[in-house]
N, C-alpha and C. Protein backbone atom coordinates (compact mmCIF):
# COMPACT_ATOMS: atom_id res chain seq x y z
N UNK A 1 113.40 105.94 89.13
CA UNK A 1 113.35 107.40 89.13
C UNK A 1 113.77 107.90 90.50
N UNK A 2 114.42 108.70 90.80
CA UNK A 2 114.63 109.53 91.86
C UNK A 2 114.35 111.11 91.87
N UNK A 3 113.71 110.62 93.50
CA UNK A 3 113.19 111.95 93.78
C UNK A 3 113.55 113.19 93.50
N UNK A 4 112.50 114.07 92.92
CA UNK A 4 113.63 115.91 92.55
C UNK A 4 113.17 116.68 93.95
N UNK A 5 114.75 116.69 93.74
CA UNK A 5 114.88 117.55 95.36
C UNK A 5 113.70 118.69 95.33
N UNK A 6 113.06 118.93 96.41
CA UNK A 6 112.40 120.54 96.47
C UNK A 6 111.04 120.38 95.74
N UNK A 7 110.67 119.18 95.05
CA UNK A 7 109.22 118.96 95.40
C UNK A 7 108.43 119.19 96.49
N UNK A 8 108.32 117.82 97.24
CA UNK A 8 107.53 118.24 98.76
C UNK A 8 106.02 117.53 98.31
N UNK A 9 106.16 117.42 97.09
CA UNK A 9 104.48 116.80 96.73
C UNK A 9 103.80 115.81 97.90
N UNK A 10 104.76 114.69 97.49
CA UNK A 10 104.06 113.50 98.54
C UNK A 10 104.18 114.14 100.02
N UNK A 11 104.54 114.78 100.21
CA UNK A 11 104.40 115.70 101.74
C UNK A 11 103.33 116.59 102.25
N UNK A 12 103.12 116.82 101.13
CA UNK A 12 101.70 117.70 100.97
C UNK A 12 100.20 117.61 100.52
N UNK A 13 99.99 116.74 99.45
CA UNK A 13 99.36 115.93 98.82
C UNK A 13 98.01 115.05 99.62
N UNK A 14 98.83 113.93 99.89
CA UNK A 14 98.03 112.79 100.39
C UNK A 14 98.24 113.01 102.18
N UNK A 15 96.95 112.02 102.99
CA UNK A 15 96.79 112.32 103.86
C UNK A 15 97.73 111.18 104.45
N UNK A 16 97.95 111.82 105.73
CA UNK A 16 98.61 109.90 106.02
C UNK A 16 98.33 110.43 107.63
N UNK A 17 97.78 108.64 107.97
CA UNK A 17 97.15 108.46 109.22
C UNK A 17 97.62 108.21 110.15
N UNK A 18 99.13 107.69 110.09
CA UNK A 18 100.32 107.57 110.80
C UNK A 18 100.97 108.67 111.90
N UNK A 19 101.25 108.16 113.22
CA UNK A 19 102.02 109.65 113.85
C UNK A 19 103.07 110.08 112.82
N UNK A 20 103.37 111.11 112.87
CA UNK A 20 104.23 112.12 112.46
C UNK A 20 105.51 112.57 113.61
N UNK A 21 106.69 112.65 113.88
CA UNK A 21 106.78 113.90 114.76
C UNK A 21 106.23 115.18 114.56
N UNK A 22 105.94 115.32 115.95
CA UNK A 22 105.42 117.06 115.35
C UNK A 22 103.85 116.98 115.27
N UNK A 23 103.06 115.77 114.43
CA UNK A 23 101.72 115.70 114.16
C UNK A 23 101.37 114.54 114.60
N UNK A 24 101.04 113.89 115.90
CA UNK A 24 100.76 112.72 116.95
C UNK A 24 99.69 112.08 115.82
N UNK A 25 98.55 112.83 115.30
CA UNK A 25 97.34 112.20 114.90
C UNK A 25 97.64 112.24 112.81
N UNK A 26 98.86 112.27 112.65
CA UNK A 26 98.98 112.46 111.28
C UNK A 26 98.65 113.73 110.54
N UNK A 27 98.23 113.64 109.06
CA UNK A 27 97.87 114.88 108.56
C UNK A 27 96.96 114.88 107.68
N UNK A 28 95.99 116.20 107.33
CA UNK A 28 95.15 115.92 106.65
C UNK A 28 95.84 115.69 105.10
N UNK A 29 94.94 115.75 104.02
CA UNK A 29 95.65 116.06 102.89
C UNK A 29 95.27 116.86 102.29
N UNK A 30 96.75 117.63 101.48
CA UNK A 30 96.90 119.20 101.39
C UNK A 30 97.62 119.93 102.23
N UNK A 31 97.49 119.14 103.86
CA UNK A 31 98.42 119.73 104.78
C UNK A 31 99.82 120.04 104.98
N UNK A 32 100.53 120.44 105.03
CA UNK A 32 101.59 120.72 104.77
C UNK A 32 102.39 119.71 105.54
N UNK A 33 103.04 118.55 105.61
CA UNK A 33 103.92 118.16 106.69
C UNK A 33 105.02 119.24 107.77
N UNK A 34 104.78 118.97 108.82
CA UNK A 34 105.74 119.75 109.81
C UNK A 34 107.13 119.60 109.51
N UNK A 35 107.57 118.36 108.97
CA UNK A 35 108.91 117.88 108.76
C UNK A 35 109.33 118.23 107.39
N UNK A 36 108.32 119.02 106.68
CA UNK A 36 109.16 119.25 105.64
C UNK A 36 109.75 120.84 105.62
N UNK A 37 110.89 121.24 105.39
CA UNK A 37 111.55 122.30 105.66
C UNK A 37 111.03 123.45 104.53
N UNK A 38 111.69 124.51 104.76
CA UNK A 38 111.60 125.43 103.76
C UNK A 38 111.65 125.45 101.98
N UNK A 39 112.70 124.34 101.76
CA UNK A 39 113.26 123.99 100.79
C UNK A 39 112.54 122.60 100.27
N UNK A 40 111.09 123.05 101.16
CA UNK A 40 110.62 121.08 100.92
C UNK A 40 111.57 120.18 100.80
N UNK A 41 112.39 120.12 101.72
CA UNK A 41 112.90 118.89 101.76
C UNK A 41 112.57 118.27 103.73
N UNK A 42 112.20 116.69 103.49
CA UNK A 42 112.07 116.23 104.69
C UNK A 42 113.12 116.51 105.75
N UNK A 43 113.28 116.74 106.93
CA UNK A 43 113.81 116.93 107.90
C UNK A 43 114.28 115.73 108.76
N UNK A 44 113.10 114.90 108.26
CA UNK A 44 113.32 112.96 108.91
C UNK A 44 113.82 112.11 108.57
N UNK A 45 114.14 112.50 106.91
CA UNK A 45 114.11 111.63 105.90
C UNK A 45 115.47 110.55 106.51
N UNK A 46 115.20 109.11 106.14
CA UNK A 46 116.49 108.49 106.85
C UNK A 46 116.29 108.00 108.38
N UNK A 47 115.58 109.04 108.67
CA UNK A 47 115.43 108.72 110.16
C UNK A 47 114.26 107.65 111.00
N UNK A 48 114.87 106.62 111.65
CA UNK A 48 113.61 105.64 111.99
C UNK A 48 112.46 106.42 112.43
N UNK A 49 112.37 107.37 112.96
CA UNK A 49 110.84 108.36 113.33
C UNK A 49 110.14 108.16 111.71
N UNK A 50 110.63 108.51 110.85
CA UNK A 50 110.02 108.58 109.53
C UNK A 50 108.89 107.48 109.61
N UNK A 51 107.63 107.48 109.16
CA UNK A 51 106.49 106.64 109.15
C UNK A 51 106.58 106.15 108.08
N UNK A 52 106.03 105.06 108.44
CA UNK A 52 106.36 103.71 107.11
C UNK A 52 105.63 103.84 105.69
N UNK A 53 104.75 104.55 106.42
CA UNK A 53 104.13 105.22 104.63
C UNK A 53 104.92 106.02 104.12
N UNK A 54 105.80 106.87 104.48
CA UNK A 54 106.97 107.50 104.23
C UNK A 54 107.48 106.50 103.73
N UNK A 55 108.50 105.87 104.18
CA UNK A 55 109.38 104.81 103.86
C UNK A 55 109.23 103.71 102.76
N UNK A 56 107.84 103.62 102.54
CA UNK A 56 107.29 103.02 101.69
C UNK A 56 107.08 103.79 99.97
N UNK A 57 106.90 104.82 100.36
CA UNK A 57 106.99 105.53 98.92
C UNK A 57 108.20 105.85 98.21
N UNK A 58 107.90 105.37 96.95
CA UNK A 58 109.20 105.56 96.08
C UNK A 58 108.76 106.57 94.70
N UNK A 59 109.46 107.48 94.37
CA UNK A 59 109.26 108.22 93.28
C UNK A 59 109.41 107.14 91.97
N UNK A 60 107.99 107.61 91.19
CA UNK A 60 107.82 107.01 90.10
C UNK A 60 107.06 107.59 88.69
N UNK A 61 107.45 107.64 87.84
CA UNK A 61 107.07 108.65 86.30
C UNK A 61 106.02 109.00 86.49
N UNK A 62 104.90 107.83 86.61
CA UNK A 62 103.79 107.41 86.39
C UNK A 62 103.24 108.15 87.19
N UNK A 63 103.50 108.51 88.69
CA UNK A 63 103.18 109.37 89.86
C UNK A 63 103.62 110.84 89.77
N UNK A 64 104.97 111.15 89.48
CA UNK A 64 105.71 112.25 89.63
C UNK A 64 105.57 112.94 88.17
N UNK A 65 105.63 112.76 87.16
CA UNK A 65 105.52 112.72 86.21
C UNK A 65 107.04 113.94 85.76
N UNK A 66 107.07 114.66 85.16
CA UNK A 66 108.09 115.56 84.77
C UNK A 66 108.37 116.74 85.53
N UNK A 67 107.42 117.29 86.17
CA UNK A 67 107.50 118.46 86.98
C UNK A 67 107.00 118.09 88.32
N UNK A 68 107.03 118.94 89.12
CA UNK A 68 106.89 118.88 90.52
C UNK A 68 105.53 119.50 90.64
N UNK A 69 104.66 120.47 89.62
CA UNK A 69 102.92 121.03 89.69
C UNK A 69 102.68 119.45 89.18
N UNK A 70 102.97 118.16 88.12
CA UNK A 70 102.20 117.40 87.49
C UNK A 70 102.58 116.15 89.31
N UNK A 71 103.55 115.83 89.53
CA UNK A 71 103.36 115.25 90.98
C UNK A 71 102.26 115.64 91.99
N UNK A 72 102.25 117.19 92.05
CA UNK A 72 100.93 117.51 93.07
C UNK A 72 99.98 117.07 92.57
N UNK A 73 99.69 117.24 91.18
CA UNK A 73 98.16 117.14 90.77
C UNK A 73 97.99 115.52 90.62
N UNK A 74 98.75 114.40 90.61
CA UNK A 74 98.38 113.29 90.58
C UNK A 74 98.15 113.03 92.09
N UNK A 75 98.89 113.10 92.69
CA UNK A 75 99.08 112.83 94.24
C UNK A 75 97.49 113.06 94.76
N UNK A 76 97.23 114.49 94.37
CA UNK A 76 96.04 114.80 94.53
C UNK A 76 94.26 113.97 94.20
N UNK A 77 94.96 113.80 92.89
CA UNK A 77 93.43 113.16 92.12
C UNK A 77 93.71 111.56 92.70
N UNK A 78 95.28 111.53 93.03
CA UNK A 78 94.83 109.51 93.56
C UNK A 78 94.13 109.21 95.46
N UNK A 79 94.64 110.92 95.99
CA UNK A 79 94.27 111.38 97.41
C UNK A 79 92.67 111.33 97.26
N UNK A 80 92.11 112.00 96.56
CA UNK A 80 90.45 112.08 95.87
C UNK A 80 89.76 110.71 95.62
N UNK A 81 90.42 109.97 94.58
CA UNK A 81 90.04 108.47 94.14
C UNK A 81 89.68 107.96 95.46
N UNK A 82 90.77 107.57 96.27
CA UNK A 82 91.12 106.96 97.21
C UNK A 82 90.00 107.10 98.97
N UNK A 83 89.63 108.08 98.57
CA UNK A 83 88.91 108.77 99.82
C UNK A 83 87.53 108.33 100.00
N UNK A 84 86.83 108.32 98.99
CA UNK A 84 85.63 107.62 98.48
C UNK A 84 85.34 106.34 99.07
């Protein structure tokens, strides 16, 4: 599956503990990434700055599902699971 442009989910979603540019101590989750632009699209993307949890995620049905509200809301409830 490949990513639909102008999501932004996994950018927003889950927390990641990793520097960021822009966010030294990472981000919470829900937070908006700094690097993602207007158009939710990454600003890094490609770029070795990009954090490996970045780099590591790949769009998938099962995650993203058909729309870009059903991506937030999984992202979300596995951000929740996960936190515990």
């Amino acid at each position: 599956m490949e990513c639909r442009l102008g999501c932004g989910a996994c950018c927003i979603a889950p927390s990641i503990t990793s520097a960021i540019p822009g966010m030294p101590d990472g981000k919470k989750a829900g937070e908006r990434c700094v690097q993602l632009d207007d158009n939710n699209l990454c600003k890094i993307f490609g770029q070795p700055e990009r954090p490996k949890v970045c780099l590591d995620f790949h769009a998938a049905e099962w995650v993203c599902g058909s729309s870009n509200e059903t991506a937030m809301a999984r992202l979300i409830e596995m951000e929740d699971i996960t936190s515990h």
